[in-house]
C-alpha atoms as a PDB file:
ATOM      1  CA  UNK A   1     -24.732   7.534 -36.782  1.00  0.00           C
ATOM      2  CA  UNK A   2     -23.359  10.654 -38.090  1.00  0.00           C
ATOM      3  CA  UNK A   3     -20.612  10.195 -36.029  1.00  0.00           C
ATOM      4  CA  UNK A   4     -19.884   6.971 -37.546  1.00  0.00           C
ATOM      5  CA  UNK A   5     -20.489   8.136 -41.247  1.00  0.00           C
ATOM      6  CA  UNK A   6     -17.765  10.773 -40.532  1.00  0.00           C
ATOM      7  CA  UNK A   7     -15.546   8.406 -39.778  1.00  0.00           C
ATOM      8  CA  UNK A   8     -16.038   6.125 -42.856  1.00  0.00           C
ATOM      9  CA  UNK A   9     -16.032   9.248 -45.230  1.00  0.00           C
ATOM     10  CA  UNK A  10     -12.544  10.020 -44.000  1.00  0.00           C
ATOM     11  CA  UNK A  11     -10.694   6.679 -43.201  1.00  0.00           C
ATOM     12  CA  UNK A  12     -12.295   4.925 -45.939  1.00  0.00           C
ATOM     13  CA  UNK A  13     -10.850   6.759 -49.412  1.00  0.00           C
ATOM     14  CA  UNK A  14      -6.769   6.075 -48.097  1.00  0.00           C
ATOM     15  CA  UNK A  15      -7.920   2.490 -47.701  1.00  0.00           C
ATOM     16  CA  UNK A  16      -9.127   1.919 -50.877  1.00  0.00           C
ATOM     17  CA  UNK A  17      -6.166   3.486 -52.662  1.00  0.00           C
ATOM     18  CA  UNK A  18      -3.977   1.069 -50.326  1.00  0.00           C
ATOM     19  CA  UNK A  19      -6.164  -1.730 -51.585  1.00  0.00           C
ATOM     20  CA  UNK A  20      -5.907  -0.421 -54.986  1.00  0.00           C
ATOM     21  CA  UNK A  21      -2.650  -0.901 -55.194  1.00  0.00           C
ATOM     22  CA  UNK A  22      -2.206  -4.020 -53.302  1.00  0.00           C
ATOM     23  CA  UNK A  23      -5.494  -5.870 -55.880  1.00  0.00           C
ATOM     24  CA  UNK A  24      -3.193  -3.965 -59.122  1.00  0.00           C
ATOM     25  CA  UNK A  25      -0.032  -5.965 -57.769  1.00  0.00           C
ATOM     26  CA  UNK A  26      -1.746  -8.894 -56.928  1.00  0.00           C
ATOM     27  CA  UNK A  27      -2.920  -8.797 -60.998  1.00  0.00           C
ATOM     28  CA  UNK A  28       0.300  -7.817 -62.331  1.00  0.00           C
ATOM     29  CA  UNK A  29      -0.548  -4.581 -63.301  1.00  0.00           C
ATOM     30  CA  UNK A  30       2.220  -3.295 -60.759  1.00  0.00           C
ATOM     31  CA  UNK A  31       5.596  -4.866 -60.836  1.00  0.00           C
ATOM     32  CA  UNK A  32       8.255  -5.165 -58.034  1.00  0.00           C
ATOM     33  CA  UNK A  33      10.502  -2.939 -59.799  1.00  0.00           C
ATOM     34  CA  UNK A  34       7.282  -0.091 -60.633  1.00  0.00           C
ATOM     35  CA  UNK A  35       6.755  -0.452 -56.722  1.00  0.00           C
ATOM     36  CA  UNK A  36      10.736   0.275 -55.463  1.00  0.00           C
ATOM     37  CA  UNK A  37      10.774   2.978 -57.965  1.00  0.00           C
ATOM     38  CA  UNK A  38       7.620   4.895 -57.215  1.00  0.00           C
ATOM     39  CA  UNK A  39       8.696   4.562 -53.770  1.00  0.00           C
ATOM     40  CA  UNK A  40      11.715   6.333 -53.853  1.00  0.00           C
ATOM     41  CA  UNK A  41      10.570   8.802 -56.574  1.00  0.00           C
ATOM     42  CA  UNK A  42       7.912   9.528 -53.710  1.00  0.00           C
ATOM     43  CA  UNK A  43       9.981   9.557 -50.639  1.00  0.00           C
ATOM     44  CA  UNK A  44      12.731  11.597 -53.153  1.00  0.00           C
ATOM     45  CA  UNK A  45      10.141  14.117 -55.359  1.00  0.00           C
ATOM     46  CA  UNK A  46       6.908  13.637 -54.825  1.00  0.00           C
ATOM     47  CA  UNK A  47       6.497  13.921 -50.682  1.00  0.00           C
ATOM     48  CA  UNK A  48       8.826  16.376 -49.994  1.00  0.00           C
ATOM     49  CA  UNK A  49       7.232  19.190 -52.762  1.00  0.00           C
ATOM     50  CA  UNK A  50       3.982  18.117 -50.813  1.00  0.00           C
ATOM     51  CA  UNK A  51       5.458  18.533 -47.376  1.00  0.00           C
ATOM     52  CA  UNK A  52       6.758  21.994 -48.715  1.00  0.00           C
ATOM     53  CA  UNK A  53       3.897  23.182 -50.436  1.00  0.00           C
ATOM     54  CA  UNK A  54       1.642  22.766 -47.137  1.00  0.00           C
ATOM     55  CA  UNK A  55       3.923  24.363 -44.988  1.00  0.00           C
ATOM     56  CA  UNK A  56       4.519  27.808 -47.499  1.00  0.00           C
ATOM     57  CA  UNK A  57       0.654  27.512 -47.466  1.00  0.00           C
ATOM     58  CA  UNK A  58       0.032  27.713 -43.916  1.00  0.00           C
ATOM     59  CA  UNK A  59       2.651  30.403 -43.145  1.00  0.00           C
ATOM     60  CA  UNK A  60       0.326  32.692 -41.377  1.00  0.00           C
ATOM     61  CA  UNK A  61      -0.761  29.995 -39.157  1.00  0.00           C
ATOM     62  CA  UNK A  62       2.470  28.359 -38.068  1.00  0.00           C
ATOM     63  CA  UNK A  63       3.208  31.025 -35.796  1.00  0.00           C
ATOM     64  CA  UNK A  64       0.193  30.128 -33.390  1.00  0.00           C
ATOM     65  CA  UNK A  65       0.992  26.336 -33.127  1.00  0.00           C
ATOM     66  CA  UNK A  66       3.747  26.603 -30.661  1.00  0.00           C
ATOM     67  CA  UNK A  67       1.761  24.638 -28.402  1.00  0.00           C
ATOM     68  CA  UNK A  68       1.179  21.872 -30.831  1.00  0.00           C
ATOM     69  CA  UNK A  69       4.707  21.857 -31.587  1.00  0.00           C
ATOM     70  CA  UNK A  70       5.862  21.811 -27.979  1.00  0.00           C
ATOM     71  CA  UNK A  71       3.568  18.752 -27.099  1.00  0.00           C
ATOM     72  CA  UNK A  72       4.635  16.380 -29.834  1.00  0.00           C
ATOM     73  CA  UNK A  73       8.434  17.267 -29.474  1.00  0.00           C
ATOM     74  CA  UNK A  74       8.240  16.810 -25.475  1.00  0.00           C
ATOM     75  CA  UNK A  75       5.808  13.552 -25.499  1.00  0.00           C
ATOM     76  CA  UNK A  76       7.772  12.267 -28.741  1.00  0.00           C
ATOM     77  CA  UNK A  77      11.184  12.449 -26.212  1.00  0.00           C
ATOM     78  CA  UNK A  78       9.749  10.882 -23.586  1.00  0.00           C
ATOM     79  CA  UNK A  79       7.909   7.862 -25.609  1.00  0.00           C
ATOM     80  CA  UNK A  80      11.706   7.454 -27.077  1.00  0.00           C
ATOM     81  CA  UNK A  81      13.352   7.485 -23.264  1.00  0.00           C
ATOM     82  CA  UNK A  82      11.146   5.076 -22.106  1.00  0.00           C
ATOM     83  CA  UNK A  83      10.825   2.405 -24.876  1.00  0.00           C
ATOM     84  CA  UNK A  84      15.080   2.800 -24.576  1.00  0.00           C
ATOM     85  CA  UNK A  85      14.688   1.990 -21.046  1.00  0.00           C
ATOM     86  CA  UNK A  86      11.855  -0.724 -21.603  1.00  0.00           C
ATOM     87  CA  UNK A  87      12.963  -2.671 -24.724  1.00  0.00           C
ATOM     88  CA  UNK A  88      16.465  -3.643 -23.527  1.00  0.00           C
ATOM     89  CA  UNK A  89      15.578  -5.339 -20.370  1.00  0.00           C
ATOM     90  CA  UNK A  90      12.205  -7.253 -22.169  1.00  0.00           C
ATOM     91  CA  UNK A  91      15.151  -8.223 -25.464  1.00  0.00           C
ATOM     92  CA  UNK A  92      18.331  -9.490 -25.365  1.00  0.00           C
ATOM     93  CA  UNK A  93      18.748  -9.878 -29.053  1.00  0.00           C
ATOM     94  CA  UNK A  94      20.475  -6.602 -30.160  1.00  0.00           C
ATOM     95  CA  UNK A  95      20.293  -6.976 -33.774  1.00  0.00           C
ATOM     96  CA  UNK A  96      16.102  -6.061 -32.674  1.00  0.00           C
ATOM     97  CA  UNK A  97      16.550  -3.845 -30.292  1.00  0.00           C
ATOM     98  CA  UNK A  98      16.886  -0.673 -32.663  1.00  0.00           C
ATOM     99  CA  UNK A  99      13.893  -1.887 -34.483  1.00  0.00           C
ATOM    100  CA  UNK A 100      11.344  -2.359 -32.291  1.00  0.00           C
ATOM    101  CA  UNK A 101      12.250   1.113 -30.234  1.00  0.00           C
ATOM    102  CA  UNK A 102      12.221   2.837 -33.741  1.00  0.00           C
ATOM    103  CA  UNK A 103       8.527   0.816 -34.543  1.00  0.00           C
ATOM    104  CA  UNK A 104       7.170   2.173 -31.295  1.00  0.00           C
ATOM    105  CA  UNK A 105       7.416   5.608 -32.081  1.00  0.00           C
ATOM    106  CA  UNK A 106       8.046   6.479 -35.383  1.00  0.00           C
ATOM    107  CA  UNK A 107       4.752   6.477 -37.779  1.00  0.00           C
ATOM    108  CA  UNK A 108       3.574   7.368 -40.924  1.00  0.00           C
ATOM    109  CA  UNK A 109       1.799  10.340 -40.688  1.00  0.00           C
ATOM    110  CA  UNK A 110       3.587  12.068 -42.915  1.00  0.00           C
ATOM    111  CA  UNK A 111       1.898   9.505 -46.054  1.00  0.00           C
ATOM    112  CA  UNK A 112      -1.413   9.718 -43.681  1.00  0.00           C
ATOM    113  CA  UNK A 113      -1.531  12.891 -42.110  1.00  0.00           C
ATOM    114  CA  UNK A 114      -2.347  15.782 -44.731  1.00  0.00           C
ATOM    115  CA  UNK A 115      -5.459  13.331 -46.811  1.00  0.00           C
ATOM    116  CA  UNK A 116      -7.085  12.620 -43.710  1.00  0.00           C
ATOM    117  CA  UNK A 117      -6.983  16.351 -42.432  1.00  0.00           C
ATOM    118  CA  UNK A 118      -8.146  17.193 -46.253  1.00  0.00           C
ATOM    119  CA  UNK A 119     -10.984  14.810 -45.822  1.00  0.00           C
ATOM    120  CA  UNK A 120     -11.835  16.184 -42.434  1.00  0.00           C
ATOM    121  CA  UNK A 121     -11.600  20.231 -42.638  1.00  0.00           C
ATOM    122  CA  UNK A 122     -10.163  20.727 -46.518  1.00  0.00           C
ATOM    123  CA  UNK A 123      -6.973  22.776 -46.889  1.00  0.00           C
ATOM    124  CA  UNK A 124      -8.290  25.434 -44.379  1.00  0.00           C
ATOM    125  CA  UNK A 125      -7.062  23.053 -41.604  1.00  0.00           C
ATOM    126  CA  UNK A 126      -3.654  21.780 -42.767  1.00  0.00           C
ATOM    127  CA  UNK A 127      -1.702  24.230 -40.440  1.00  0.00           C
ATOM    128  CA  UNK A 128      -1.210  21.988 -37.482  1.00  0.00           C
ATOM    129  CA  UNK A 129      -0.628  18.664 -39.428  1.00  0.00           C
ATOM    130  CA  UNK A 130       1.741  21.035 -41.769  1.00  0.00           C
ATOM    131  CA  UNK A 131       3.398  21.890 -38.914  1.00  0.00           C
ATOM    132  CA  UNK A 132       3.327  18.888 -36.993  1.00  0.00           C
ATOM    133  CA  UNK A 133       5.147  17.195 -40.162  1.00  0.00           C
ATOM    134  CA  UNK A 134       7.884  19.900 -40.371  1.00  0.00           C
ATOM    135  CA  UNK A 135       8.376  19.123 -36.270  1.00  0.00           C
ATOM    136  CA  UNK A 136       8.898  15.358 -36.490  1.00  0.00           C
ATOM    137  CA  UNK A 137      10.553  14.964 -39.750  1.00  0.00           C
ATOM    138  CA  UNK A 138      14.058  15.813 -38.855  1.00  0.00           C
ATOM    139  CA  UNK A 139      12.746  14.843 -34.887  1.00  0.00           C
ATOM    140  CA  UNK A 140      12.463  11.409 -35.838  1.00  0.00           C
ATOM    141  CA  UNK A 141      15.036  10.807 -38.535  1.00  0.00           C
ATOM    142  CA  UNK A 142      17.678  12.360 -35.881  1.00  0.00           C
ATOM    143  CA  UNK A 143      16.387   9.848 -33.178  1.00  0.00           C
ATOM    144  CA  UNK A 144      16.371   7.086 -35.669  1.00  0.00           C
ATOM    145  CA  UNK A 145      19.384   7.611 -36.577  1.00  0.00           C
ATOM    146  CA  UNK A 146      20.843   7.756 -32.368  1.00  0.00           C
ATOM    147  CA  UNK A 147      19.079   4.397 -31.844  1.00  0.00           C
ATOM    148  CA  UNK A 148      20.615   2.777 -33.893  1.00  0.00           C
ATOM    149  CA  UNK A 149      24.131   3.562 -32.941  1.00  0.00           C
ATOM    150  CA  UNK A 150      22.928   2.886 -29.657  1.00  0.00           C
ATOM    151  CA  UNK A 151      21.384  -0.523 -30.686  1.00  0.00           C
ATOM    152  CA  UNK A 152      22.913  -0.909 -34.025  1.00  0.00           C
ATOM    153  CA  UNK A 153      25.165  -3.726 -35.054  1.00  0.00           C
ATOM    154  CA  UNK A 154      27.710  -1.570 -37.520  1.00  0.00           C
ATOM    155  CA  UNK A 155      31.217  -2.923 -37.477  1.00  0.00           C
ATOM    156  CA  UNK A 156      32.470   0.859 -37.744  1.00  0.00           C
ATOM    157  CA  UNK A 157      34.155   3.262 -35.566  1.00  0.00           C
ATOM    158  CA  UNK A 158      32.299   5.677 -33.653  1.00  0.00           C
ATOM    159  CA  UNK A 159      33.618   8.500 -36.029  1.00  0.00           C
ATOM    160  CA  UNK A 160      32.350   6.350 -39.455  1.00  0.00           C
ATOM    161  CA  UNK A 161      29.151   6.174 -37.643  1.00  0.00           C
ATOM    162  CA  UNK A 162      28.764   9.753 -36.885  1.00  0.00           C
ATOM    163  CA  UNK A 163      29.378  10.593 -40.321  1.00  0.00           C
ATOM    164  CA  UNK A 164      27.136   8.617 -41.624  1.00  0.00           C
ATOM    165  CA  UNK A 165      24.024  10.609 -39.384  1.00  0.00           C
ATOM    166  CA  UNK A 166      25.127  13.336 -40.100  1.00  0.00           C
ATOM    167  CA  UNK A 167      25.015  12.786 -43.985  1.00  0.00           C
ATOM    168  CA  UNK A 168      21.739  10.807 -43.799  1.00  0.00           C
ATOM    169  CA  UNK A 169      20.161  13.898 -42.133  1.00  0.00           C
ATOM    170  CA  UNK A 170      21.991  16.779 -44.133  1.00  0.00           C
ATOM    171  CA  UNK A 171      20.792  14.579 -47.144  1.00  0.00           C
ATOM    172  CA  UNK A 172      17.009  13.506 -46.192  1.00  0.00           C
ATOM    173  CA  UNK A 173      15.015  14.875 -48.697  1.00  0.00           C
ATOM    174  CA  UNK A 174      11.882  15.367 -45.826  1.00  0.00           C
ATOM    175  CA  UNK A 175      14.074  16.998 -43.734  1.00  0.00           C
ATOM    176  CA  UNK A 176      15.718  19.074 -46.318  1.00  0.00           C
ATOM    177  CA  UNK A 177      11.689  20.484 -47.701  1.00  0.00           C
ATOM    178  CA  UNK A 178      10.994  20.925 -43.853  1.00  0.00           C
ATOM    179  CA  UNK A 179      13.887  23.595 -43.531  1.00  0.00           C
ATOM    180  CA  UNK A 180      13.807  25.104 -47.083  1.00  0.00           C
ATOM    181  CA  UNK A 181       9.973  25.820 -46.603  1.00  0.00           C
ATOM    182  CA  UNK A 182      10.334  27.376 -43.056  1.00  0.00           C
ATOM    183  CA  UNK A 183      13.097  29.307 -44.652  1.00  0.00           C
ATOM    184  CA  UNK A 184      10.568  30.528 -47.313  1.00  0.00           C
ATOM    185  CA  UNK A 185       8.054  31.024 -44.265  1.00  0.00           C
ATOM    186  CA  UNK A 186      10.672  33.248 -42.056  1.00  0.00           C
ATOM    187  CA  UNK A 187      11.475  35.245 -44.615  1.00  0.00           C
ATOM    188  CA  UNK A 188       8.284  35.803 -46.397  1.00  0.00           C
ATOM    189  CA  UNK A 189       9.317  34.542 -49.783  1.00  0.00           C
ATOM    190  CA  UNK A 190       6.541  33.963 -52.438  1.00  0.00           C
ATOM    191  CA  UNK A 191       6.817  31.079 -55.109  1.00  0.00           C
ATOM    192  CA  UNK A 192       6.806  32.701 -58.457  1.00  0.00           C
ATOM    193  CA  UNK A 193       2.606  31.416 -59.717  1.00  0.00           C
ATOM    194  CA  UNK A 194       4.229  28.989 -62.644  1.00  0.00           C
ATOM    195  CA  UNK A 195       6.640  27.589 -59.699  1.00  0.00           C
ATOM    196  CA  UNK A 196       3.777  27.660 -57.612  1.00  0.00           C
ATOM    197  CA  UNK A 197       0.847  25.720 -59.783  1.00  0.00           C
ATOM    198  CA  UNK A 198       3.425  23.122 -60.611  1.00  0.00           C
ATOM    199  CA  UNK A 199       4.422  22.097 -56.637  1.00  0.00           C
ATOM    200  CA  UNK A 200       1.059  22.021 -56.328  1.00  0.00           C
ATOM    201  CA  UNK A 201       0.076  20.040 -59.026  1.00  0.00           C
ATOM    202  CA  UNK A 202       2.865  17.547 -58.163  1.00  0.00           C
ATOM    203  CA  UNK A 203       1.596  17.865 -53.857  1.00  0.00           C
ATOM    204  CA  UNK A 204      -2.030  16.491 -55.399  1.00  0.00           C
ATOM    205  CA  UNK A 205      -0.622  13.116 -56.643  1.00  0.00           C
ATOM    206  CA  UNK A 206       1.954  12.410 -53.949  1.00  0.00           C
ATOM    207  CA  UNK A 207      -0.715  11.024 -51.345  1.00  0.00           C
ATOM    208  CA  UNK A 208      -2.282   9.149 -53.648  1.00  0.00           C
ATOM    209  CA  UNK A 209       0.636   7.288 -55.629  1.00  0.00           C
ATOM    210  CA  UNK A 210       2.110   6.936 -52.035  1.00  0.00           C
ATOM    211  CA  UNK A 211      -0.819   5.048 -50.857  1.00  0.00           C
ATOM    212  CA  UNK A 212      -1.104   2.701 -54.280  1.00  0.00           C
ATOM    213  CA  UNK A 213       2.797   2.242 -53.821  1.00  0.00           C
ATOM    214  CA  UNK A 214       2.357   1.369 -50.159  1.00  0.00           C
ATOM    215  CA  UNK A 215      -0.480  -1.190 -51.021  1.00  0.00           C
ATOM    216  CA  UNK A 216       1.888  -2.690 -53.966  1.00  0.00           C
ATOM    217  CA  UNK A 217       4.199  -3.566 -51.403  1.00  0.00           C
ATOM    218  CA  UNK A 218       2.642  -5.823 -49.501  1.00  0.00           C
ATOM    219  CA  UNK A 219       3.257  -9.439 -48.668  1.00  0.00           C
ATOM    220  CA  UNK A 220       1.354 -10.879 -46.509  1.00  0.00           C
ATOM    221  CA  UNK A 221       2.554 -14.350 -46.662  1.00  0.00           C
ATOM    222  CA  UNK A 222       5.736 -13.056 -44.217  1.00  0.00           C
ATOM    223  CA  UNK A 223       4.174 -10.333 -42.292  1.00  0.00           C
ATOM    224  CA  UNK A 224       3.125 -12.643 -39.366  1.00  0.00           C
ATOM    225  CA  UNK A 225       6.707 -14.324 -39.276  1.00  0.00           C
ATOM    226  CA  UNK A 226       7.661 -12.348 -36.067  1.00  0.00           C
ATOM    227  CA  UNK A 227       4.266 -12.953 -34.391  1.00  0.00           C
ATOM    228  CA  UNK A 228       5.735 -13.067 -30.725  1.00  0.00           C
ATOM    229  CA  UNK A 229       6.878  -9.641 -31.857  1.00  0.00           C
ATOM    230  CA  UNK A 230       4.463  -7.912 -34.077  1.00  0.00           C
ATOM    231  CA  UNK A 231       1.568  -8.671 -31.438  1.00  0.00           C
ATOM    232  CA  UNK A 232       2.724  -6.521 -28.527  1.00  0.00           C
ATOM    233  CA  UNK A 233       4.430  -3.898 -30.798  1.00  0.00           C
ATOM    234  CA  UNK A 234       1.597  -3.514 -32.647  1.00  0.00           C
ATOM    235  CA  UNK A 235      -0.843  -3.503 -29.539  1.00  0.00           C
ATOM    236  CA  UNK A 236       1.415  -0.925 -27.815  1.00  0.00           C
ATOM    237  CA  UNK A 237       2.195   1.119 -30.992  1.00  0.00           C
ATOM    238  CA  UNK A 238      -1.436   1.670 -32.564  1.00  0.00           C
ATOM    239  CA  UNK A 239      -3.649   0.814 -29.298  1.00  0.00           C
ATOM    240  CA  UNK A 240      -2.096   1.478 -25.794  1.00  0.00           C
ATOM    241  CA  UNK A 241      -0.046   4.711 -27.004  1.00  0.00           C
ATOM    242  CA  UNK A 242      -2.393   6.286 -28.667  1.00  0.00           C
ATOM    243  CA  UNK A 243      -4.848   6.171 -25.902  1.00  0.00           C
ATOM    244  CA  UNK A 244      -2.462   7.969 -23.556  1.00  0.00           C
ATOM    245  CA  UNK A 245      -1.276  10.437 -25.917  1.00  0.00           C
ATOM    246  CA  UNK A 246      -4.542  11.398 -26.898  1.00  0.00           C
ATOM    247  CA  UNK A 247      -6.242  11.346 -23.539  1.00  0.00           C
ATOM    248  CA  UNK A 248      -3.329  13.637 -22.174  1.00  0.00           C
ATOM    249  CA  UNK A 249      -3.572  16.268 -25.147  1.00  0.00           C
ATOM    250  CA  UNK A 250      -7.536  16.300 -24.212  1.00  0.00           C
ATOM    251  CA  UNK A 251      -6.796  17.543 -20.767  1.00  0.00           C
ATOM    252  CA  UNK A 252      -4.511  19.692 -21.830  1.00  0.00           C
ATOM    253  CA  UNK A 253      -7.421  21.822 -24.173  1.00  0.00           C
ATOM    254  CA  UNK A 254      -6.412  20.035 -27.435  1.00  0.00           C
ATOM    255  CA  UNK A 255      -9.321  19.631 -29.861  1.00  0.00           C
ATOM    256  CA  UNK A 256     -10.191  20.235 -33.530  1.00  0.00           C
ATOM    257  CA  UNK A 257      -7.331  20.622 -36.369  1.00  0.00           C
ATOM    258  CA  UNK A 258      -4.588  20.823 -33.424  1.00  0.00           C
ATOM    259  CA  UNK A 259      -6.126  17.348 -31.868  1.00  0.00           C
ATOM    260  CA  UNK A 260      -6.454  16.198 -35.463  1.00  0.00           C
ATOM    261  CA  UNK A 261      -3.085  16.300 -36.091  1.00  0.00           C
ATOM    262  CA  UNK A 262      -1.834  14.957 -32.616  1.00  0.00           C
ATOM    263  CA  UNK A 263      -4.165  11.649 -33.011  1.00  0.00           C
ATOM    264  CA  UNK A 264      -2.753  11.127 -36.586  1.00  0.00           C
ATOM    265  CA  UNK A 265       0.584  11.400 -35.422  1.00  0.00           C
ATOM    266  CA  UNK A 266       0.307   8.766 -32.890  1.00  0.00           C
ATOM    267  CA  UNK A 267      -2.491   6.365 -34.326  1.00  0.00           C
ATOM    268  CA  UNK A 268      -0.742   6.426 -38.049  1.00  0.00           C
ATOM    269  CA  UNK A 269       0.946   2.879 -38.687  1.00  0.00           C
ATOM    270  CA  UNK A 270       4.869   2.356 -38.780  1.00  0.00           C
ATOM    271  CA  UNK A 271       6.589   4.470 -41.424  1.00  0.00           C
ATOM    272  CA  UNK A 272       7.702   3.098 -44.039  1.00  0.00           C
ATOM    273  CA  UNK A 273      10.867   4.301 -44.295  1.00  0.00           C
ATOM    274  CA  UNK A 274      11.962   2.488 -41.146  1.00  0.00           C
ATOM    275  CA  UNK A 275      12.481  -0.923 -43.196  1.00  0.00           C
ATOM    276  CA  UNK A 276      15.133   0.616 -45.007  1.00  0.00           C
ATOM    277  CA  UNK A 277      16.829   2.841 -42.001  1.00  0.00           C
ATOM    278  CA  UNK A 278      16.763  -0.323 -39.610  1.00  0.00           C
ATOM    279  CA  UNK A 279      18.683  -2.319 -43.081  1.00  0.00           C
ATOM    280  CA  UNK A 280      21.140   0.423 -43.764  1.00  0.00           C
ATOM    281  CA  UNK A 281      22.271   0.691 -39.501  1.00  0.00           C
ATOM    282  CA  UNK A 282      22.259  -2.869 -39.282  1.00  0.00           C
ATOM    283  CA  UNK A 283      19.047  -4.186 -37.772  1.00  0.00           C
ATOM    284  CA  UNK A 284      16.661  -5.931 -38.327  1.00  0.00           C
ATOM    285  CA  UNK A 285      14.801  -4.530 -41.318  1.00  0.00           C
ATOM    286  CA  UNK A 286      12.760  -7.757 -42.328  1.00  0.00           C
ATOM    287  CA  UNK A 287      10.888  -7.204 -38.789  1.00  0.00           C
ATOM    288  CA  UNK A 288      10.493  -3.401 -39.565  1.00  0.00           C
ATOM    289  CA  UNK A 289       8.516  -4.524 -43.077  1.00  0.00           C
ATOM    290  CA  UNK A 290       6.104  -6.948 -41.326  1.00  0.00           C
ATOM    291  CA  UNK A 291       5.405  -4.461 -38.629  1.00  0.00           C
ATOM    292  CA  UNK A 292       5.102  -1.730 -41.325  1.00  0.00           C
ATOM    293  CA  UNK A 293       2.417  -4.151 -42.915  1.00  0.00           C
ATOM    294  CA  UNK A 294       0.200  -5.407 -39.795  1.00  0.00           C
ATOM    295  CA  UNK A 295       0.367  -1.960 -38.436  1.00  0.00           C
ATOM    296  CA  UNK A 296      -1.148  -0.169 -41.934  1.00  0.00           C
ATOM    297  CA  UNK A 297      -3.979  -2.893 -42.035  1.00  0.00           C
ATOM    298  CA  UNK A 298      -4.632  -2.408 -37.993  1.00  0.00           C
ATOM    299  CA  UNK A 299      -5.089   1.338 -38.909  1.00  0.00           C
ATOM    300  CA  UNK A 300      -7.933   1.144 -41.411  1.00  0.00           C
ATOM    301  CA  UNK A 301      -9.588   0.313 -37.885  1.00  0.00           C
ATOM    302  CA  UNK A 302      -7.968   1.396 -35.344  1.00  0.00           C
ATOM    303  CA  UNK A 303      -7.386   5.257 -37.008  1.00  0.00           C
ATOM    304  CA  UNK A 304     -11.436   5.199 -38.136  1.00  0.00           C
ATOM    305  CA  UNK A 305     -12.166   4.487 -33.932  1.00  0.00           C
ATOM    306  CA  UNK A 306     -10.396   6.883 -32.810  1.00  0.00           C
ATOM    307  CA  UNK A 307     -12.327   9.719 -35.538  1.00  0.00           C
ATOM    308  CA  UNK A 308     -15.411   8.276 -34.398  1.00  0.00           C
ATOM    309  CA  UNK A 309     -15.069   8.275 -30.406  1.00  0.00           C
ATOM    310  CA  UNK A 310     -13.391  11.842 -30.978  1.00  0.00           C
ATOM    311  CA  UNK A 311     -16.081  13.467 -33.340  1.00  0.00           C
ATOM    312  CA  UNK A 312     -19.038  11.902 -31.358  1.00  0.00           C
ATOM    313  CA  UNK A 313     -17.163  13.826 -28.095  1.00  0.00           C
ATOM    314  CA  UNK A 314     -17.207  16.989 -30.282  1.00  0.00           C
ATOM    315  CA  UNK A 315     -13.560  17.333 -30.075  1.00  0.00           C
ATOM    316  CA  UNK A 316     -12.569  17.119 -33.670  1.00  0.00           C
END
């Protein structure tokens, strides 16, 4: 039972900010245009200041995670090989290709990730998941980014399309916190305190208006449209893989914050930005937003079973 009230304690406050903003939509309150705006003011301002604050914070941790950060970069590469290897021979269609391969892997933990650790061990256990974030940021943006030219369906030469990564990346504004704050970390720089209260004041909201946004953006009406698709990606990306992932960082001495922020990383739902990266290479980015959608709503469960079978083994 404690187990279980653990688990609701820490899954269930995200939810009902997702909800939130999904019931404030559905009575008008939000607006499609408050919605696109909030979201890029989020993915532009709000996430990155968070994403740097937490990693300045946990500078005198980030040095010990080297084992954290070689697991997700080494199991992130091979979950990419093999869904390249998998998904072209079980779909023809290469306008989904790109998509789904980019579904299977890439989640939203940074949205996810540093509320759920807050809920479970406060700020005194944000090191991993700070460090996991700075890790697959510019991990999975690059490998987006390679899929698609792989999979992609841009009428451009291969020089236009190289280009174009390299400005995407040079230009992400996650990537770009990611780097400035280990920066800040390497060389032991301290925020001035006025500098400093303010990114923190502005890291508070971001999780929160992130989660409202996410929930205004919903539409469920479409998100079973690509049902012969969004079953077995889903099943694979928030059931099978995590499962694997986790069970291997168990036997490999994983448990607490470090597991914490390995099981978020693989049980979070599709990111979000991965609608608007599969429309800008070409793909399909109307299958990207249902998957986006199912996969959040499988993850108010599927994230809360995974807390509960992991606290009641005493490994988080």
């Amino acid at each position: 039972m404690e187990s279980f009230l653990f688990a609701v304690s820490v899954v269930l406050p995200l939810f009902l900010l997702i909800a939130l903003g999904y019931f404030l939509m559905r009575i008008n309150v939000f607006t499609d245009e408050y919605v696109d705006k909030t979201n890029k003011i989020c993915f532009r301002v709000f996430l990155p200041v968070m994403i740097f604050v937490n990693i300045i914070y946990s500078r005198e941790e980030i040095g010990d995670e080297f084992m954290t950060i070689r697991f997700v970069i080494i199991t992130t590469l091979v979950l990419v090989a093999i869904y390249m290897i998998v998904v072209p021979v079980l779909e023809k269609d290469n306008f989904k290709r790109g998509t789904i391969v980019q579904s299977l892997y890439r989640s939203n933990s940074v949205l996810l990730g540093v509320p759920i650790i807050l809920n479970m061990y406060g700020p005194a256990g944000l090191a991993p998941m700070s460090v996991v974030i700075a890790v697959v940021v510019p991990l999975y943006n690059t490998l987006a980014v390679l899929i698609f030219s792989v999979f992609g369906n841009l009428d451009k030469s291969f020089l236009h399309t190289l280009k174009k990564i390299s400005k995407d990346l040079a230009t992400n504004p996650l990537i770009i916190a990611s780097v400035l704050a280990l920066i800040f970390v390497a060389l032991d720089i301290k925020l001035p305190h006025v500098l400093d209260v303010t990114a923190h004041s502005i890291a508070v909201v971001a999780p929160t208006l992130a989660l409202m946004a996410l929930g205004g953006s919903f539409r469920f009406k479409k998100a079973f449209g690509n049902a012969k698709y969004i079953v077995p990606i889903s099943t694979v990306k928030m059931i099978i893989s995590p499962v694997v992932l986790i069970a291997i960082a168990v036997f490999m001495g994983f448990e607490g914050t470090r597991l914490a922020a390995i099981m978020i990383l693989y049980c979070a739902p599709v990111a979000v930005s991965s609608q608007v990266t599969a429309q800008e290479m070409g793909a399909d980015g109307e299958l990207a937003g249902q998957l986006i959608v199912v996969t959040s709503i499988l993850s108010c469960f599927t994230i809360f079973g995974f807390i509960y079978v992991l606290n009641a083994m005493s490994l988080l």
